[in-house]
C-alpha atoms as a PDB file:
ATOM      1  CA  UNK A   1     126.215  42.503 123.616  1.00  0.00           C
ATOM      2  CA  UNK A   2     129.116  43.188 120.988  1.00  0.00           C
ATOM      3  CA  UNK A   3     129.768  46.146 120.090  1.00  0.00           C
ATOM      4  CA  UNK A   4     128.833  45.322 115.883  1.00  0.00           C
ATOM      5  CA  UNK A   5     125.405  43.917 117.604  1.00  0.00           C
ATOM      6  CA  UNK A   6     124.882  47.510 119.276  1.00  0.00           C
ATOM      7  CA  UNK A   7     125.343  48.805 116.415  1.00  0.00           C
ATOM      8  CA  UNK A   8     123.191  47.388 114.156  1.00  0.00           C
ATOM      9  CA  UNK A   9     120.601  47.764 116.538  1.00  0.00           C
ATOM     10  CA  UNK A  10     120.652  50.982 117.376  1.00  0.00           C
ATOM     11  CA  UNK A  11     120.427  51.779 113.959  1.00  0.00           C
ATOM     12  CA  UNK A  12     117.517  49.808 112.945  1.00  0.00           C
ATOM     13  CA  UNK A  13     115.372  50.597 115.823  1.00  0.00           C
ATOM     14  CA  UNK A  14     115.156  54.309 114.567  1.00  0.00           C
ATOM     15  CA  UNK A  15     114.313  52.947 110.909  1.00  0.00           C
ATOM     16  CA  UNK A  16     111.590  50.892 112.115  1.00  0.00           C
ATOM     17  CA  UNK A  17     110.417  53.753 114.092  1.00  0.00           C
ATOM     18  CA  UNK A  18     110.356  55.848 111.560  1.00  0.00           C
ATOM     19  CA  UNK A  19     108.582  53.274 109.126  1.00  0.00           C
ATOM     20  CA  UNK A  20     105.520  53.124 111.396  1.00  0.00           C
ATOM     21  CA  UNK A  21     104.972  57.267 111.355  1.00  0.00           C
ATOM     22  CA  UNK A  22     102.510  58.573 108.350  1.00  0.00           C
ATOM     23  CA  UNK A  23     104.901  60.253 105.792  1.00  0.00           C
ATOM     24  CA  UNK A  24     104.785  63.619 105.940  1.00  0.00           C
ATOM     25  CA  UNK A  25     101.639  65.637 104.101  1.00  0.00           C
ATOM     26  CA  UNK A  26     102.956  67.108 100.845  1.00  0.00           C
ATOM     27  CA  UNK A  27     103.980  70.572 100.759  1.00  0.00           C
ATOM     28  CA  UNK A  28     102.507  72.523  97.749  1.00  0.00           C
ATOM     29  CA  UNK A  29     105.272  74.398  95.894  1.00  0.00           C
ATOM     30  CA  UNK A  30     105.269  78.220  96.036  1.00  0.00           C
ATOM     31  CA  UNK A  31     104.418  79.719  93.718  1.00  0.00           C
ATOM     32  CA  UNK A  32     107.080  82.165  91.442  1.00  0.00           C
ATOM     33  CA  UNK A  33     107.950  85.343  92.990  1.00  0.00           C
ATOM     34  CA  UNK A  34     106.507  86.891  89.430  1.00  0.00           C
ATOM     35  CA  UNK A  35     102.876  85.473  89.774  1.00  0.00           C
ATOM     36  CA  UNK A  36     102.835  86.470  93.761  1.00  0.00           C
ATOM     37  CA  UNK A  37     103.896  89.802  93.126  1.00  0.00           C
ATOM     38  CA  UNK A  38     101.800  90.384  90.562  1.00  0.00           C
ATOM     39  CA  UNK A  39      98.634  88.719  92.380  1.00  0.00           C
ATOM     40  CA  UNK A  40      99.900  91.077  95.306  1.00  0.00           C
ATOM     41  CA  UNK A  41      99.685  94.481  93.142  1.00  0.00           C
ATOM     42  CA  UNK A  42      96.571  93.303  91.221  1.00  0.00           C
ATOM     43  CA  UNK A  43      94.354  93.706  95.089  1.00  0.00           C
ATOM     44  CA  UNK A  44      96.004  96.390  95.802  1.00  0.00           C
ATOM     45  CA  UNK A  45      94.951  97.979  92.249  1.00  0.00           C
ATOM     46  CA  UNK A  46      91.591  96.695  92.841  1.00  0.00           C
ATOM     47  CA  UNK A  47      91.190  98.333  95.935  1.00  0.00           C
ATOM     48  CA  UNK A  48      91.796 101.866  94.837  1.00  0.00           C
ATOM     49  CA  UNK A  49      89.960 100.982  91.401  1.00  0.00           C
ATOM     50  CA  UNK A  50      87.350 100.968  93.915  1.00  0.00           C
ATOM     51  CA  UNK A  51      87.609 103.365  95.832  1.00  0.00           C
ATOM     52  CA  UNK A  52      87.142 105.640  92.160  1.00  0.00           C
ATOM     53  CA  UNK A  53      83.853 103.894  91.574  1.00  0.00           C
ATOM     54  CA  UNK A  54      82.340 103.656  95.207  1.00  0.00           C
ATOM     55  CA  UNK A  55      82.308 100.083  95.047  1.00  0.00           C
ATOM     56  CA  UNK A  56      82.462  99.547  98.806  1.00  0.00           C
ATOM     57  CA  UNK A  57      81.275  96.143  98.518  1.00  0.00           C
ATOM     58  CA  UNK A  58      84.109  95.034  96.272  1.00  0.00           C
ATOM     59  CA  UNK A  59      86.670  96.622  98.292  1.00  0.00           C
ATOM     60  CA  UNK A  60      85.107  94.795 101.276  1.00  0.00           C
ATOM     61  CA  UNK A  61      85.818  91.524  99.930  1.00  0.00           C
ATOM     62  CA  UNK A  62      90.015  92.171  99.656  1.00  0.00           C
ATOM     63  CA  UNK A  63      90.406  92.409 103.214  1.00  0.00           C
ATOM     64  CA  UNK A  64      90.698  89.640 105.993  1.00  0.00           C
ATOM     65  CA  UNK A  65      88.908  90.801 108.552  1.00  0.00           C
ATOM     66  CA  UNK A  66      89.595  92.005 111.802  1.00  0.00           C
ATOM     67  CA  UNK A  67      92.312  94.323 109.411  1.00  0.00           C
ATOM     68  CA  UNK A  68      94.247  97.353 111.067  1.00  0.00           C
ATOM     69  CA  UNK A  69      94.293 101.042 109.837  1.00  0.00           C
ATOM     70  CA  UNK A  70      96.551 103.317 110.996  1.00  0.00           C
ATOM     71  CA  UNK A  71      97.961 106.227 109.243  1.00  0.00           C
ATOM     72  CA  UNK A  72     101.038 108.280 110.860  1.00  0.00           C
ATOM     73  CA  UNK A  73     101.627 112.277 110.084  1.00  0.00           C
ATOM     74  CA  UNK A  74     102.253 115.393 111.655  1.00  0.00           C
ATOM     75  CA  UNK A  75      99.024 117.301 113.606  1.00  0.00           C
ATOM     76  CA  UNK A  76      99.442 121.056 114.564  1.00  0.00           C
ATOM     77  CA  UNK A  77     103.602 120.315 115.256  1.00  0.00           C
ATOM     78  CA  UNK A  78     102.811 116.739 116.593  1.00  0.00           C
ATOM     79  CA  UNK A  79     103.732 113.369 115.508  1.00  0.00           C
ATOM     80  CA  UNK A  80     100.352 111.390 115.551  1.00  0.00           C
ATOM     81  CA  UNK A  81      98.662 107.902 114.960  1.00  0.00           C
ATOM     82  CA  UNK A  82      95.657 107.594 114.335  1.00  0.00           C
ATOM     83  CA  UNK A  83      93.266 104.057 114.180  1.00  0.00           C
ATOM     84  CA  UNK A  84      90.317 103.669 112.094  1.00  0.00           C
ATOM     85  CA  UNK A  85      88.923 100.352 110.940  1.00  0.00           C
ATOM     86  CA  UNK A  86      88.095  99.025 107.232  1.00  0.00           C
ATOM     87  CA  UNK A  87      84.585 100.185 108.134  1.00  0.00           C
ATOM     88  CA  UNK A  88      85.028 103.310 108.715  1.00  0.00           C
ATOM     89  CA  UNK A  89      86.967 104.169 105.730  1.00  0.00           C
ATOM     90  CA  UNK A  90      84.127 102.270 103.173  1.00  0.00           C
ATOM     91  CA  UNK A  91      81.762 104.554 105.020  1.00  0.00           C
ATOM     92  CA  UNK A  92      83.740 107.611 104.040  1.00  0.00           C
ATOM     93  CA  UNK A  93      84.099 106.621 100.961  1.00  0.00           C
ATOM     94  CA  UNK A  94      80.269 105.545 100.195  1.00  0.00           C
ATOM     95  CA  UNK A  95      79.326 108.998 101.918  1.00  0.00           C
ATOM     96  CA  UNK A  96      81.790 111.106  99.624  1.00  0.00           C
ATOM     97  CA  UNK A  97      79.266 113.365  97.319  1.00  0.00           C
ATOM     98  CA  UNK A  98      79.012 111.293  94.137  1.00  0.00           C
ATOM     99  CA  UNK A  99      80.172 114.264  92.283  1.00  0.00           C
ATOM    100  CA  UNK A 100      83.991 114.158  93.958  1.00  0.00           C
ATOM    101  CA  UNK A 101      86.368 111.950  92.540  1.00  0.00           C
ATOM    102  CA  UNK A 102      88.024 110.047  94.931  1.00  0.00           C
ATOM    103  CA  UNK A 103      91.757 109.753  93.393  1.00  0.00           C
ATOM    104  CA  UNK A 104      94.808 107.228  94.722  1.00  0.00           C
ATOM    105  CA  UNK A 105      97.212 107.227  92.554  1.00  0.00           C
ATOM    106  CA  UNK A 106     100.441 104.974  93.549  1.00  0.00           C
ATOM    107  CA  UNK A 107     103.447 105.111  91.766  1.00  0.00           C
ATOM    108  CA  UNK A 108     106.108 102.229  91.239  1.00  0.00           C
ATOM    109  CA  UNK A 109     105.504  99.364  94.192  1.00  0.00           C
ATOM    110  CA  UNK A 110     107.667  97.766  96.269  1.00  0.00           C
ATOM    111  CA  UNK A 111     106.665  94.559  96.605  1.00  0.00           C
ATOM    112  CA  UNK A 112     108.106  91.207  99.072  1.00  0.00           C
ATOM    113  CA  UNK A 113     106.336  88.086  99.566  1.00  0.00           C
ATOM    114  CA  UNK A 114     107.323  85.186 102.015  1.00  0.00           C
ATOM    115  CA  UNK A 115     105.521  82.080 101.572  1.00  0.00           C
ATOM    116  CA  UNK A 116     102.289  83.274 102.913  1.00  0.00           C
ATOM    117  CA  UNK A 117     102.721  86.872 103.699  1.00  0.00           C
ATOM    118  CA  UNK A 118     103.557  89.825 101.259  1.00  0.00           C
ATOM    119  CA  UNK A 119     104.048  93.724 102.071  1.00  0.00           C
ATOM    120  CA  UNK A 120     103.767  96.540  99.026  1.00  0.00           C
ATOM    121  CA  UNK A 121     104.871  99.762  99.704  1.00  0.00           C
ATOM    122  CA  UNK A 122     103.963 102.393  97.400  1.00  0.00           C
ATOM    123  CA  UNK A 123     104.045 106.175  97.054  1.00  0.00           C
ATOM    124  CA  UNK A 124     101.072 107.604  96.707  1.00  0.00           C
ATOM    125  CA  UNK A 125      99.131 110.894  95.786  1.00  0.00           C
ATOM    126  CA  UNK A 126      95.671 111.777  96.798  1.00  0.00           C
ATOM    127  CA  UNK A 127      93.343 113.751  95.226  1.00  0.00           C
ATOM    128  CA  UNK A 128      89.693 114.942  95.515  1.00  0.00           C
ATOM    129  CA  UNK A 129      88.308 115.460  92.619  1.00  0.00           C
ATOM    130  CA  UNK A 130      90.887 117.803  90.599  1.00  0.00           C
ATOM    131  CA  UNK A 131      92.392 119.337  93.742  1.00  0.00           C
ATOM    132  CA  UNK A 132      95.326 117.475  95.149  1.00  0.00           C
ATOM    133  CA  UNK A 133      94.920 116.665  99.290  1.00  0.00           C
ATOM    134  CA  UNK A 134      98.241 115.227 100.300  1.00  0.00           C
ATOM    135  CA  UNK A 135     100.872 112.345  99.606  1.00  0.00           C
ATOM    136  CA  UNK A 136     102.580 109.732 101.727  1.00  0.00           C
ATOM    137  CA  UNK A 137     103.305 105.950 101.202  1.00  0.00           C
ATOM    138  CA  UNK A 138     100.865 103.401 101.639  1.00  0.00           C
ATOM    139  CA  UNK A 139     102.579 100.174 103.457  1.00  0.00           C
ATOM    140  CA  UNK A 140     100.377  97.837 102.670  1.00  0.00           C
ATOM    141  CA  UNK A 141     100.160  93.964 104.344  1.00  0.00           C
ATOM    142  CA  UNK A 142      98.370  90.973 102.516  1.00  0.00           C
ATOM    143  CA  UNK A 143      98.128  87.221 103.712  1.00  0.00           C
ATOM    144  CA  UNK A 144      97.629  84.103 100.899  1.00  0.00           C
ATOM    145  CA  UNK A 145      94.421  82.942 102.151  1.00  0.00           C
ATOM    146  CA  UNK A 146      92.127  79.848 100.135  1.00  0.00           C
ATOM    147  CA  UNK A 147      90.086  82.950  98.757  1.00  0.00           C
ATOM    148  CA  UNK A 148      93.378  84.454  97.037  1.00  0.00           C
ATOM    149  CA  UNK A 149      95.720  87.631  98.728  1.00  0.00           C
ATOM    150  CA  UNK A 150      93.796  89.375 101.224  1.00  0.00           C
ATOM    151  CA  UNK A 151      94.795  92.708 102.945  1.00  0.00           C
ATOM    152  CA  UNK A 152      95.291  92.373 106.755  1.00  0.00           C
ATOM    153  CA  UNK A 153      97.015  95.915 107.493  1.00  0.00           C
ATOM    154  CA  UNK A 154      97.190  98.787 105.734  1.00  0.00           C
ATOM    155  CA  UNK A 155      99.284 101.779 107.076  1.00  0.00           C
ATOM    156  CA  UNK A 156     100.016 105.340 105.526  1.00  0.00           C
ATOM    157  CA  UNK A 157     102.050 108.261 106.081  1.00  0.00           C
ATOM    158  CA  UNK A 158     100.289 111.533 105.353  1.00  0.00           C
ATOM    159  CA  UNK A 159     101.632 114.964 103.963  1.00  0.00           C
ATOM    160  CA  UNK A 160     101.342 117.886 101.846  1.00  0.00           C
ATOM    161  CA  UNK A 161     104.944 119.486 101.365  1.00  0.00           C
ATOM    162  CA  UNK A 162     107.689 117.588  99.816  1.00  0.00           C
ATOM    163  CA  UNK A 163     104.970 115.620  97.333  1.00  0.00           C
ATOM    164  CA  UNK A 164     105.791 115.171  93.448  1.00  0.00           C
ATOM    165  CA  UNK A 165     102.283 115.877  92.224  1.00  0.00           C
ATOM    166  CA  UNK A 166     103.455 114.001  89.124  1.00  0.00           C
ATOM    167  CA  UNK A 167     101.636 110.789  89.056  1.00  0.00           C
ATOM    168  CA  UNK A 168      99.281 110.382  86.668  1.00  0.00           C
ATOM    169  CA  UNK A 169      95.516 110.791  86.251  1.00  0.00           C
ATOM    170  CA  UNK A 170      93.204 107.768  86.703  1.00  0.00           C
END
């Protein structure tokens, strides 16, 4: 075979190969980094929003379950972990006495998305009812799902000295 036949042939076999595959499925375009990070801080809002009016049911529905809990801070001198599920905290939440005011307030976000996957870390202060608890940073991890942004980790750091207490009131 000469070496222009060779040629020719091995580049059409690949074409006709190629021909006979189905074309590739469409990728949808992602969306602007404006309208994800905004979707992003929106459930995150949400959440706390409900937290402050015992809706346990609404704050049910941001998370894609099985979701991790874990919250890191110092116990009598000793770094610690601790592991709760999204159950758990709902049922602390519902079981709060109705007259204590169950207060989250973040301050300016840090917020990355990926394609699918978005983080938002925040500083936060926690109060119960007028009386401040402690402060940390939630780090917060959400997934695009076909419901919307759901939550599918949320971690915190936990203390009371070296906290602003200047965030505002909900």
């Amino acid at each position: 075979m000469s070496r222009a036949l060779c040629l020719t042939v091995c580049l059409l076999v690949p074409a006709a190969a190629g021909a006979q595959q189905a074309a590739p499925a469409a990728i949808s375009p992602q969306p602007a980094y404006a309208t994800d990070s905004a979707a992003v801080h929106q459930v995150v809002t949400t959440l706390f929003d409900g937290m402050r009016t015992r809706d346990t049911a609404g704050m049910r529905a941001l998370f894609h379950e099985p979701t991790a809990m874990r919250s890191a801070f110092i116990r009598q001198g000793t770094n610690t972990v601790s592991a709760d599920g999204v159950e758990d905290w709902l049922q602390g939440v519902a079981s709060a006495p109705d007259t204590l005011f169950l207060d989250e307030r973040l301050g300016p976000p840090d917020i990355r998305v990926d394609g699918n996957l978005a983080s938002m870390w925040v500083y936060y202060e926690f109060y119960a009812g007028d009386r401040f608890s402690h402060c940390g940073v939630d780090s917060i991890q959400l997934a695009r799902t076909d419901g919307g942004w759901k939550i599918i980790l949320v971690s915190d750091s936990r203390r009371r000295a070296d906290c602003s207490q200047s965030l505002s009131k909900h």
